[in-house]
C-alpha atoms as a PDB file:
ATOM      1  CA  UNK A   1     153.699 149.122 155.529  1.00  0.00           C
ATOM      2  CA  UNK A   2     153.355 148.220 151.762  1.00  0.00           C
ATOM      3  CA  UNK A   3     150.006 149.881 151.179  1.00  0.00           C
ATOM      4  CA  UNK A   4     151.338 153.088 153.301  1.00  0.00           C
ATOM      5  CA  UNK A   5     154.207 153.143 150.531  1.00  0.00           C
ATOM      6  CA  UNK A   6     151.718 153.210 148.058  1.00  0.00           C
ATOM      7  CA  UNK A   7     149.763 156.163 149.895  1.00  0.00           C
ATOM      8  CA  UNK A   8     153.304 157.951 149.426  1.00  0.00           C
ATOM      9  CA  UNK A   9     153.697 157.158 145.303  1.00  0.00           C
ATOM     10  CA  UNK A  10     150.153 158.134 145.542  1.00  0.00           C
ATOM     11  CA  UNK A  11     150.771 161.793 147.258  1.00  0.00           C
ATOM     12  CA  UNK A  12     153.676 162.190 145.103  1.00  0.00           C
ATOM     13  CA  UNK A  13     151.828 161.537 142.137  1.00  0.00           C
ATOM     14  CA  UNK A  14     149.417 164.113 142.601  1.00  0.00           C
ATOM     15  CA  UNK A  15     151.791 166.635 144.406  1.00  0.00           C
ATOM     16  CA  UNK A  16     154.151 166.690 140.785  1.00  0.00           C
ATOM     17  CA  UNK A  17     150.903 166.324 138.395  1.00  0.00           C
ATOM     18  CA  UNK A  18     149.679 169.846 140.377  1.00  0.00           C
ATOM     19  CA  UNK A  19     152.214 171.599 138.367  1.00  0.00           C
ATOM     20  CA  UNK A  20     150.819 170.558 134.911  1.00  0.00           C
ATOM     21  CA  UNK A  21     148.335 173.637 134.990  1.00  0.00           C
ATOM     22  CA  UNK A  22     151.130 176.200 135.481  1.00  0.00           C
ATOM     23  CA  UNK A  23     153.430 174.883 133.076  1.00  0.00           C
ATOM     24  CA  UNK A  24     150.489 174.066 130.429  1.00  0.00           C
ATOM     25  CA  UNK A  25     149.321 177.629 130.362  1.00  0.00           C
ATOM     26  CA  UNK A  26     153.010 178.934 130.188  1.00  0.00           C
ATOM     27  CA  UNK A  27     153.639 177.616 127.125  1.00  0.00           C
ATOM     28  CA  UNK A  28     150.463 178.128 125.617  1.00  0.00           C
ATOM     29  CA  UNK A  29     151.097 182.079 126.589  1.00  0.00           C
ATOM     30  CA  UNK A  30     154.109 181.552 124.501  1.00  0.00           C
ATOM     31  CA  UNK A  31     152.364 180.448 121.630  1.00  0.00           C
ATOM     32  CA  UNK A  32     152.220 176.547 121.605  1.00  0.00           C
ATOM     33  CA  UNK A  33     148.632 174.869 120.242  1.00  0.00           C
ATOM     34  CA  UNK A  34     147.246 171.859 123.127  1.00  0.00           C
ATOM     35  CA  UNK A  35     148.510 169.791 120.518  1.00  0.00           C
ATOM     36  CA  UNK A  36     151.661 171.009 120.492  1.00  0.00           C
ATOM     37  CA  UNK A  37     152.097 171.231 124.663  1.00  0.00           C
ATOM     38  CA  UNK A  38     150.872 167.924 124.550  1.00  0.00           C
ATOM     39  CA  UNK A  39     153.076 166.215 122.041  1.00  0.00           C
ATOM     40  CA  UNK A  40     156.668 168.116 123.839  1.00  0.00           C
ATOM     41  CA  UNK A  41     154.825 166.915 127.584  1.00  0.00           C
ATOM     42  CA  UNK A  42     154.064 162.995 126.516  1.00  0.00           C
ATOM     43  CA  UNK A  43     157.296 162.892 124.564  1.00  0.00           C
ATOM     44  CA  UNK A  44     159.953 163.846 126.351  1.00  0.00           C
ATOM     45  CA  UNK A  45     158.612 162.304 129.160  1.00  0.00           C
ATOM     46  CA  UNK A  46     158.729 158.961 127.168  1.00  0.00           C
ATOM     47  CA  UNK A  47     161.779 159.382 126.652  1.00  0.00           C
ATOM     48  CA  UNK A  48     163.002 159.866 129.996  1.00  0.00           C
ATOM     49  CA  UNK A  49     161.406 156.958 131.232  1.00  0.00           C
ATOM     50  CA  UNK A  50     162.484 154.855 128.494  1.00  0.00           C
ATOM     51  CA  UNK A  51     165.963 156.050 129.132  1.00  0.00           C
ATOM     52  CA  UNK A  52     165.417 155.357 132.913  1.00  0.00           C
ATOM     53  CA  UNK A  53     163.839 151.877 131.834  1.00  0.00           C
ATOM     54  CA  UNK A  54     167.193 150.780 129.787  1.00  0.00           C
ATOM     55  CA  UNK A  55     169.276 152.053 132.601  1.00  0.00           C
ATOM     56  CA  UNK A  56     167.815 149.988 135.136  1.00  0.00           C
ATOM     57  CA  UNK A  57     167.676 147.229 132.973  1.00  0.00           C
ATOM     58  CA  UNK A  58     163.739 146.853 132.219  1.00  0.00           C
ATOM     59  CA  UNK A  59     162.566 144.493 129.566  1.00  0.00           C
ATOM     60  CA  UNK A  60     160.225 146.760 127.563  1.00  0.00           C
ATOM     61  CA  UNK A  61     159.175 143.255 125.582  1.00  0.00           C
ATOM     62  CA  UNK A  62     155.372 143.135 125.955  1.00  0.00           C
ATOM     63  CA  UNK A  63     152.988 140.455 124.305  1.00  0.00           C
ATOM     64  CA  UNK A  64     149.906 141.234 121.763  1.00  0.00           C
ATOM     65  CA  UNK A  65     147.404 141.000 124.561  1.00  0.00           C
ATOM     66  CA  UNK A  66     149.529 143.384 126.887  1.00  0.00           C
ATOM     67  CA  UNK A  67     149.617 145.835 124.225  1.00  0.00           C
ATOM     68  CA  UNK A  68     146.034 146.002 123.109  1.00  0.00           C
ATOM     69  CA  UNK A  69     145.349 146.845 127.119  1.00  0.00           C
ATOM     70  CA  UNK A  70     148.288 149.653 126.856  1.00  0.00           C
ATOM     71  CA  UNK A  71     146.673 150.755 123.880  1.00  0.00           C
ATOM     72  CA  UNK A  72     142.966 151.484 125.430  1.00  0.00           C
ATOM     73  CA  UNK A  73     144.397 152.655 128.796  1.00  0.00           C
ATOM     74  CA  UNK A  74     146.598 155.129 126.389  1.00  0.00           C
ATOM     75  CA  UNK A  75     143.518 156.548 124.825  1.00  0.00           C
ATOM     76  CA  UNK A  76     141.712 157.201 128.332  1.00  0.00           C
ATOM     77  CA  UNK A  77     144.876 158.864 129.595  1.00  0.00           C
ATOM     78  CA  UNK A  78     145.487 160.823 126.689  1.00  0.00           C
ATOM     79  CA  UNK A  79     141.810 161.917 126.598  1.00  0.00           C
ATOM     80  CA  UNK A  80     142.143 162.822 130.032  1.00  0.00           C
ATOM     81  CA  UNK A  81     145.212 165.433 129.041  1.00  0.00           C
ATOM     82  CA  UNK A  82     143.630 167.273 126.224  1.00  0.00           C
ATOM     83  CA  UNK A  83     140.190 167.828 127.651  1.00  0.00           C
ATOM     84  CA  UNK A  84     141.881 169.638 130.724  1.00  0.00           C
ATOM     85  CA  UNK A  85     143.865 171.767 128.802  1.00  0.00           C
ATOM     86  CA  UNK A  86     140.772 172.559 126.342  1.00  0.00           C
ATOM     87  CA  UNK A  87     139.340 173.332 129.710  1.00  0.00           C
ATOM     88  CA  UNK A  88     141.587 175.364 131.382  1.00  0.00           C
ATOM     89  CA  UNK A  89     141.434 177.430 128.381  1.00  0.00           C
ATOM     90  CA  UNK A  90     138.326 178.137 128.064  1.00  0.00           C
ATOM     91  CA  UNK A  91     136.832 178.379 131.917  1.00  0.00           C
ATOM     92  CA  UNK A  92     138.565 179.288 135.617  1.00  0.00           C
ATOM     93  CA  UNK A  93     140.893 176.712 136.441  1.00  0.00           C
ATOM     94  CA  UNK A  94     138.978 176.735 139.411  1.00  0.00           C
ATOM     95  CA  UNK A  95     135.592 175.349 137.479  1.00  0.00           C
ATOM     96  CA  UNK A  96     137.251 173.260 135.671  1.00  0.00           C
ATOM     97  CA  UNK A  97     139.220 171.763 138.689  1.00  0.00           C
ATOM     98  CA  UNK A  98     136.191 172.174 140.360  1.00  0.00           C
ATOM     99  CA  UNK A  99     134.566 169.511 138.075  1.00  0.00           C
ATOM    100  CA  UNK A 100     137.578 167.128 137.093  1.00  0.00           C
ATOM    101  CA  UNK A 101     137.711 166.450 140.550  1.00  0.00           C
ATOM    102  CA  UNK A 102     134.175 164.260 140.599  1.00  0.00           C
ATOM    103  CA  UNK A 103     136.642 161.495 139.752  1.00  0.00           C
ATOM    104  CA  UNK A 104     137.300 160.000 143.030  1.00  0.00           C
ATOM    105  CA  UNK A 105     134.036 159.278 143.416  1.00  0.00           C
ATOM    106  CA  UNK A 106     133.404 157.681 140.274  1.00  0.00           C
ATOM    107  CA  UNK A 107     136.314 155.412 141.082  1.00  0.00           C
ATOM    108  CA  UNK A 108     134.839 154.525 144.073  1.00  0.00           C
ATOM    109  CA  UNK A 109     131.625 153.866 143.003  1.00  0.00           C
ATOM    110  CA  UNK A 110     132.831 151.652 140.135  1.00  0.00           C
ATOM    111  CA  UNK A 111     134.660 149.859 142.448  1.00  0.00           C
ATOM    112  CA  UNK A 112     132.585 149.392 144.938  1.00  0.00           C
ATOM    113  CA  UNK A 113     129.289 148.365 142.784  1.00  0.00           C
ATOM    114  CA  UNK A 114     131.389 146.646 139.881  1.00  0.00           C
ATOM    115  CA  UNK A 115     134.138 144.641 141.309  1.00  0.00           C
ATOM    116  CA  UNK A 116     132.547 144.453 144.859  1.00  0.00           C
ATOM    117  CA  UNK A 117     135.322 146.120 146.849  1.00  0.00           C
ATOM    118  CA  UNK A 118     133.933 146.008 150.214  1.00  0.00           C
ATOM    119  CA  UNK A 119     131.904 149.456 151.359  1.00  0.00           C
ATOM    120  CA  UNK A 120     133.769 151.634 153.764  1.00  0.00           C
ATOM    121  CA  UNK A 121     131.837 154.456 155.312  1.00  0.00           C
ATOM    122  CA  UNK A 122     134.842 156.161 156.860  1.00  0.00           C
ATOM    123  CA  UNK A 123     136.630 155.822 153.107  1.00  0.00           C
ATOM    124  CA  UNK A 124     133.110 157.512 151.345  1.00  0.00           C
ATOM    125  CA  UNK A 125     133.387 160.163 153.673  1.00  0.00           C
ATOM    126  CA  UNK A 126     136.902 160.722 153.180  1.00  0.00           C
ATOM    127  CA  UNK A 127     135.991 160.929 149.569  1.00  0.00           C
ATOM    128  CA  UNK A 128     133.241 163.348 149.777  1.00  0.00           C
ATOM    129  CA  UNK A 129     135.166 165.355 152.263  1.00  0.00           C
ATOM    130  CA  UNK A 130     138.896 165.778 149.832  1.00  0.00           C
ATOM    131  CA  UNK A 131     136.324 166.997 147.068  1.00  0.00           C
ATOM    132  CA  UNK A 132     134.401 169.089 149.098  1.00  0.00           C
ATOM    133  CA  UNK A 133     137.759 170.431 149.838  1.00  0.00           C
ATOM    134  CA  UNK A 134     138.750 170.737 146.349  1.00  0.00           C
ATOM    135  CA  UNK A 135     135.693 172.576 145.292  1.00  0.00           C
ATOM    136  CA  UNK A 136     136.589 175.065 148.010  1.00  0.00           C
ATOM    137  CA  UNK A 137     140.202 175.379 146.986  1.00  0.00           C
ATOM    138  CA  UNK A 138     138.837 176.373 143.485  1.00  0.00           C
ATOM    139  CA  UNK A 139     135.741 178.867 144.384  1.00  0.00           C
ATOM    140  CA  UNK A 140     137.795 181.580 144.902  1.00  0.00           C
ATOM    141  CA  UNK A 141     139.250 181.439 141.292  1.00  0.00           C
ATOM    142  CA  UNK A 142     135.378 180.363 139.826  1.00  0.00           C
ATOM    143  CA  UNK A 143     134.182 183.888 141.721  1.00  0.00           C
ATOM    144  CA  UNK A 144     136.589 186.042 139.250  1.00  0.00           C
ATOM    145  CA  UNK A 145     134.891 187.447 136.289  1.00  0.00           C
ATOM    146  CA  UNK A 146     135.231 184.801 133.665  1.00  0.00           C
ATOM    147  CA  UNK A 147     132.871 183.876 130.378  1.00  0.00           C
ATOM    148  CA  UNK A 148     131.123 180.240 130.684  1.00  0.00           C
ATOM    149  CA  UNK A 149     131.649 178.365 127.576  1.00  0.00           C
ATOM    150  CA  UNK A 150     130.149 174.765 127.268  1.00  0.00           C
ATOM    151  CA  UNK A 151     133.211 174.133 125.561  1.00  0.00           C
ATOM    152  CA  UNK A 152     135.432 174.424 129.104  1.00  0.00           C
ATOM    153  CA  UNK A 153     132.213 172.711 130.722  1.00  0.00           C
ATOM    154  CA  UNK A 154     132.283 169.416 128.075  1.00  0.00           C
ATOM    155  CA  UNK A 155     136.002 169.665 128.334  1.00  0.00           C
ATOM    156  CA  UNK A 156     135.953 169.294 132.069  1.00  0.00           C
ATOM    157  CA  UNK A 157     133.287 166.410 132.190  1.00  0.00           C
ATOM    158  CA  UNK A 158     134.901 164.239 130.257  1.00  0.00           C
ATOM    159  CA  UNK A 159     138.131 163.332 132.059  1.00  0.00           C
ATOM    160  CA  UNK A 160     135.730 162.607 135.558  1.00  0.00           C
ATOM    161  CA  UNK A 161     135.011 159.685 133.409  1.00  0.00           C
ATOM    162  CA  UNK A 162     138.634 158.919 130.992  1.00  0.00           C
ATOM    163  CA  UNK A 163     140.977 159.612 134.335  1.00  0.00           C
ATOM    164  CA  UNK A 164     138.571 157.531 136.487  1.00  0.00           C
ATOM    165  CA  UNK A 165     138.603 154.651 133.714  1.00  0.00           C
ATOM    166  CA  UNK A 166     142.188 154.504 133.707  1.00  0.00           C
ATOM    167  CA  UNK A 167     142.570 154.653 137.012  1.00  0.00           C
ATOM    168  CA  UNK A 168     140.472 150.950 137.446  1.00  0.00           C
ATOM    169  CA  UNK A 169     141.681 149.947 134.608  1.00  0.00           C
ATOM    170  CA  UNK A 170     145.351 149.616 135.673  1.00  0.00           C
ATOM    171  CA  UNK A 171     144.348 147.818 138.852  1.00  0.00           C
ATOM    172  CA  UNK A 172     141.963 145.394 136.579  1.00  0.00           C
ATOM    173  CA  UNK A 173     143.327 145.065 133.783  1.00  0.00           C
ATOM    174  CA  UNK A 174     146.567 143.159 132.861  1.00  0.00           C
ATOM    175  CA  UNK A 175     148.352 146.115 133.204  1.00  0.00           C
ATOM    176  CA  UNK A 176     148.768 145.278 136.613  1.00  0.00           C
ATOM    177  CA  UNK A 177     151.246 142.552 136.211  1.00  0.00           C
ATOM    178  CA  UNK A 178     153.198 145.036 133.905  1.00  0.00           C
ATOM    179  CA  UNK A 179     156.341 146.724 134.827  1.00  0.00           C
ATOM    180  CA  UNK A 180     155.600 150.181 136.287  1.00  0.00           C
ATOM    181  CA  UNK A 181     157.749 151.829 134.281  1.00  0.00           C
ATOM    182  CA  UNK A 182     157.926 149.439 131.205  1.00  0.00           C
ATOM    183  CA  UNK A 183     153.309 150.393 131.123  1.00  0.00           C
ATOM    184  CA  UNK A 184     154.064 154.115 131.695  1.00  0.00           C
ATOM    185  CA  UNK A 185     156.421 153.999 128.883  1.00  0.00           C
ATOM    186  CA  UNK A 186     154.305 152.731 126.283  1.00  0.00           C
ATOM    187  CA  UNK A 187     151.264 154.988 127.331  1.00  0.00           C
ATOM    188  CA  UNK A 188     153.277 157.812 127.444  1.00  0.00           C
ATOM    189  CA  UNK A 189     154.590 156.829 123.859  1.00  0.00           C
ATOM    190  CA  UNK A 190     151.159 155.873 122.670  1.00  0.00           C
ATOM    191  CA  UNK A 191     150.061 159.235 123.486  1.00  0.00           C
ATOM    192  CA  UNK A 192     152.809 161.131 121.756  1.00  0.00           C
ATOM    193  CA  UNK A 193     151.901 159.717 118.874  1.00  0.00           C
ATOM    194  CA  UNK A 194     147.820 160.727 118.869  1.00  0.00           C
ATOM    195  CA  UNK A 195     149.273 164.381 119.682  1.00  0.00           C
ATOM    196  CA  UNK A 196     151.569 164.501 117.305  1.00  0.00           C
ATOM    197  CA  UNK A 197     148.790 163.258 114.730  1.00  0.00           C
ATOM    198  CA  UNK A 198     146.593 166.059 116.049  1.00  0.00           C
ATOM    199  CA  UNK A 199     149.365 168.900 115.444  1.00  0.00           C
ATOM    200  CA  UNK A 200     149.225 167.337 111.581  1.00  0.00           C
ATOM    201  CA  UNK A 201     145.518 168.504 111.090  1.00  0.00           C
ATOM    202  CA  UNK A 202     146.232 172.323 113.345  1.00  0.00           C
ATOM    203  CA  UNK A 203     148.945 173.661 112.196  1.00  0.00           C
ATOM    204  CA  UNK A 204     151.979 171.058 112.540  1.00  0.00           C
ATOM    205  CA  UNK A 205     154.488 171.711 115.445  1.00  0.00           C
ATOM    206  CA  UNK A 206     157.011 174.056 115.877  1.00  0.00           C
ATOM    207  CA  UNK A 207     160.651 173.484 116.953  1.00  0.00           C
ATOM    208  CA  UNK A 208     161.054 175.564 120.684  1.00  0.00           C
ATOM    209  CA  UNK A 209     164.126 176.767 120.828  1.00  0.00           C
ATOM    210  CA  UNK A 210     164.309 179.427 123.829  1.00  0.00           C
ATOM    211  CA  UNK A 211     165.498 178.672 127.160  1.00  0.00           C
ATOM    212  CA  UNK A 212     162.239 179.424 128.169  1.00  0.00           C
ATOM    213  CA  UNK A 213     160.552 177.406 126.427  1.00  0.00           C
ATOM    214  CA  UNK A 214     163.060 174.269 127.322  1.00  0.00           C
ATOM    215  CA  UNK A 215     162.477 174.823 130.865  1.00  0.00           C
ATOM    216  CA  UNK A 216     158.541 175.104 131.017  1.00  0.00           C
ATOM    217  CA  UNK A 217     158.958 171.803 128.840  1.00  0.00           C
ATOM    218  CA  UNK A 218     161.181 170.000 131.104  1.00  0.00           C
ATOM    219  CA  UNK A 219     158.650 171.453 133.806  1.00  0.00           C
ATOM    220  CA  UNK A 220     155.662 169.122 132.642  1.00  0.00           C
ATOM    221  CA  UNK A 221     157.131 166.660 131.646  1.00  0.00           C
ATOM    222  CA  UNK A 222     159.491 165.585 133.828  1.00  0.00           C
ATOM    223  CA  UNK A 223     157.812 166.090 137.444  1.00  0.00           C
ATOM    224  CA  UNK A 224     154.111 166.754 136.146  1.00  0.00           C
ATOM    225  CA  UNK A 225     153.877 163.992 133.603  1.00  0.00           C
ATOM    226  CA  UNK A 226     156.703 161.454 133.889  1.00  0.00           C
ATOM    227  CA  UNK A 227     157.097 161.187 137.709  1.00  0.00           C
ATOM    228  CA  UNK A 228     153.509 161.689 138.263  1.00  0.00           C
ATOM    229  CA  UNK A 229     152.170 158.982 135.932  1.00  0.00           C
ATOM    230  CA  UNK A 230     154.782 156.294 137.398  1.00  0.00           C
ATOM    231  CA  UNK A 231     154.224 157.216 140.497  1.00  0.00           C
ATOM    232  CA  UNK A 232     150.138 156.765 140.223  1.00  0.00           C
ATOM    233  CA  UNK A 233     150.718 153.372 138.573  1.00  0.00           C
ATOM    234  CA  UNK A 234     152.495 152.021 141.422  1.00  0.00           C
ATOM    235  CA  UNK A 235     150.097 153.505 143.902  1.00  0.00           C
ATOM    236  CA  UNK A 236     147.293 151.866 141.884  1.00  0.00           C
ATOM    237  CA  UNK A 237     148.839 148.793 142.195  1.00  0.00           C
ATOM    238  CA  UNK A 238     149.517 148.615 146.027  1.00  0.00           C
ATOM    239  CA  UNK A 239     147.049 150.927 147.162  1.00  0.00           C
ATOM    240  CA  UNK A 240     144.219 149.943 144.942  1.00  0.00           C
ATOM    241  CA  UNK A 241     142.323 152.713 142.872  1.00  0.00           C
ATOM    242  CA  UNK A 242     139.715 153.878 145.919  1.00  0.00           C
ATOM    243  CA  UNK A 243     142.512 155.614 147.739  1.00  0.00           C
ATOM    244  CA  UNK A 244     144.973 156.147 144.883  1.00  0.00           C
ATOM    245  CA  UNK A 245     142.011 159.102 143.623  1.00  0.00           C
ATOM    246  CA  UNK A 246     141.268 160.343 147.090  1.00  0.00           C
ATOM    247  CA  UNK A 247     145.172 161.695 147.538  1.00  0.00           C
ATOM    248  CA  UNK A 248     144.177 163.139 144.100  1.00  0.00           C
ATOM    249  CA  UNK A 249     142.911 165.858 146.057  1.00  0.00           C
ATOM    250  CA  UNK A 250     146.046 166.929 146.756  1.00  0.00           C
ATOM    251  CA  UNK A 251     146.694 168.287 142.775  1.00  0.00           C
ATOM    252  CA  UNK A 252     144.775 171.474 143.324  1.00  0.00           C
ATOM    253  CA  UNK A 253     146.206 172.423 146.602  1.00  0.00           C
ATOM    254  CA  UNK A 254     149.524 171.976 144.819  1.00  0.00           C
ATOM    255  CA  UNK A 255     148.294 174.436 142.040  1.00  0.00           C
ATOM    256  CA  UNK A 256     146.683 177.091 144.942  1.00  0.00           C
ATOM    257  CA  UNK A 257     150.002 176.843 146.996  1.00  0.00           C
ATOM    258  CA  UNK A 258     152.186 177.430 143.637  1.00  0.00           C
ATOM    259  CA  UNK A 259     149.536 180.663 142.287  1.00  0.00           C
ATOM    260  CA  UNK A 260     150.112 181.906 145.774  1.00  0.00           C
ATOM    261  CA  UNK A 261     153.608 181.552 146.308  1.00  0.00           C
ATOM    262  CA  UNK A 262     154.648 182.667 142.307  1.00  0.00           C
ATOM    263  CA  UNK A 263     151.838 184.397 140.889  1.00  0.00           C
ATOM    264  CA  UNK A 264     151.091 186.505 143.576  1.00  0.00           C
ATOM    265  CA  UNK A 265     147.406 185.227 143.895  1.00  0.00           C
ATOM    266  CA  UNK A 266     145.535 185.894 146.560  1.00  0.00           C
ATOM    267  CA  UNK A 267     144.598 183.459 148.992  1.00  0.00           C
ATOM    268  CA  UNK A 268     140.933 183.171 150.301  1.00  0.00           C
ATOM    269  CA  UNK A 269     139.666 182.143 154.107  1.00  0.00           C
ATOM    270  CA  UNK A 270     137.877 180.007 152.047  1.00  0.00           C
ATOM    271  CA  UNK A 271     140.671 178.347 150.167  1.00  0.00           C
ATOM    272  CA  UNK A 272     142.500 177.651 153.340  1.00  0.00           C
ATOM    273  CA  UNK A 273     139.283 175.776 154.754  1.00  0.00           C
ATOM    274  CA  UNK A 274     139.892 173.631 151.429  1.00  0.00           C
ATOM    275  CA  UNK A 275     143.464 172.838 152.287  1.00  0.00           C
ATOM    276  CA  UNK A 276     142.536 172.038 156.405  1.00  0.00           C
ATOM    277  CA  UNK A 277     139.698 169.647 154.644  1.00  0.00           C
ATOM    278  CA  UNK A 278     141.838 167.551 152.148  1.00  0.00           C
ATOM    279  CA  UNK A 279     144.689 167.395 154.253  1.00  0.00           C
ATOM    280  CA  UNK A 280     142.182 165.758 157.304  1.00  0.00           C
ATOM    281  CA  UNK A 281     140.837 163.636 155.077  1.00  0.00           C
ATOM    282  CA  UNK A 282     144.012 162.537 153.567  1.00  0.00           C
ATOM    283  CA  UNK A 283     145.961 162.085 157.377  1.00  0.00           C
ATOM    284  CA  UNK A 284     142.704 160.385 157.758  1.00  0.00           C
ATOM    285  CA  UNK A 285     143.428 157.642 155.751  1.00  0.00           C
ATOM    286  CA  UNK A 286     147.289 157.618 156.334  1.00  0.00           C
ATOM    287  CA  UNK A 287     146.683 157.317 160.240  1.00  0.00           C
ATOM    288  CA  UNK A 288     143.823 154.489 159.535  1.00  0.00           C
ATOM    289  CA  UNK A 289     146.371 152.478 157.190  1.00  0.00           C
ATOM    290  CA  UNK A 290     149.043 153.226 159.521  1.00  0.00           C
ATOM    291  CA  UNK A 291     147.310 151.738 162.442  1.00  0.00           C
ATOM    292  CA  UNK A 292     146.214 148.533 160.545  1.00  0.00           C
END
């Protein structure tokens, strides 16, 4: 029952972190630098958690060694969050999606030939079958007309490796015996401040003041940032990092569902052979961890 809970923080993770896309290039339409999405997504987030944190009575006291963990999970994570939104503005969400989602793999591979997590076939084809689904949920957006830039390309190769990283490294690192919400504050915070250091040397940041604005803010980073990162730490933790990234397949069926339903994109025979593979694999896994 425990690790099917995690299989649910893990679902819900990905679900909420589907939205980042939509809200990212919203406010970058509207005239905000990566920078400057970033430093508004990381810190408001941080402050809703920290708010949460105090509320529920969290000790957010961590030692020298905890923090020098937080500190190099923080720079994977944050990594992660730039280089997709470098990417997504500079190739087809759909490449770039296409590519980001290598990651399960790598975290499977790392864990399975570094820290000797036993080899299961039915698991590796799981794996291989929710990305074969993702890369079928994003051809029909790769097919539009769209320049190639090995700017989107770099962009979208590095987090395979940053998200995949951080990913193992809150399973085996001491972040594990952290708080949940007490670790996703500090990274979260950590983050904010690289951002904000980034909007010193491109421009500085601007004050948003619309309605719009507010809302597309709250948008990532309440559901798509601060939900979504909590909710992957404590799936990490219960569920282990091998099936934590194979329910991240579920982030770009999220984003297909959304451009369908509220951006009037159309919808492929191919795309919905995506969704009918990730969802197998991922009821799959559910129905294997349920029977156990």
């Amino acid at each position: 029952m425990g690790k099917l809970k995690g299989l649910l923080y893990a679902a819900t993770s990905s679900v909420t972190f589907g939205l980042a896309p939509f809200f990212s290039l919203a406010l970058i339409s509207l005239g905000f630098s990566s920078f400057e999405v970033l430093s508004y997504r990381w810190g408001v987030a941080t402050l809703a958690l920290v708010f949460f944190g105090m509320a529920t009575g969290r000790n957010f006291h961590v030692s020298r060694k905890d923090f020098k963990t937080i500190l190099i999970l923080s720079i994977f994570r944050a990594a992660t969050s730039l280089s997709l939104v470098i990417a997504y503005q500079n190739i087809a969400t759909g490449i770039a999606s296409t590519i980001h989602f290598m990651y399960p793999l790598v975290v499977t591979l790392v864990m399975m030939f570094f820290f000797r997590e036993k080899k299961k076939l039915p698991v590796i084809i799981a794996v291989i079958s929710s990305i074969a689904g993702a890369v079928m949920l994003s051809i029909g957006d790769a097919e539009h007309p769209h320049s190639i830039s090995s700017t989107g390309i770099i962009a979208s190769v590095i987090p395979v490796f940053t998200y995949a990283a951080y990913i193992v490294g809150v399973r085996k690192s001491r972040a594990a015996n952290m708080d949940s919400t007490v670790f996703t504050s500090y990274v979260m915070g950590t983050g904010t401040i690289f951002f904000l250091m980034g909007t010193i040397f491109t421009g500085g940041i601007h004050i948003a003041t619309t309605t719009v604005e507010w809302l597309n803010i709250l948008g990532i980073a309440l559901p798509a940032t601060a939900i979504s990162n909590i909710m992957l730490v404590k799936a990490v933790k219960i569920s282990g990092p091998t099936l934590t990234s194979l329910f991240g397949c579920l982030e770009p069926l999220t984003a297909v569902l959304i451009g369908f339903a509220m951006l009037h994109e159309p919808f492929t025979v191919t795309g919905a052979a995506g969704i009918i593979l990730v969802l197998t694999s991922v009821s799959y896994v559910v129905l294997q961890e349920k029977g156990k």
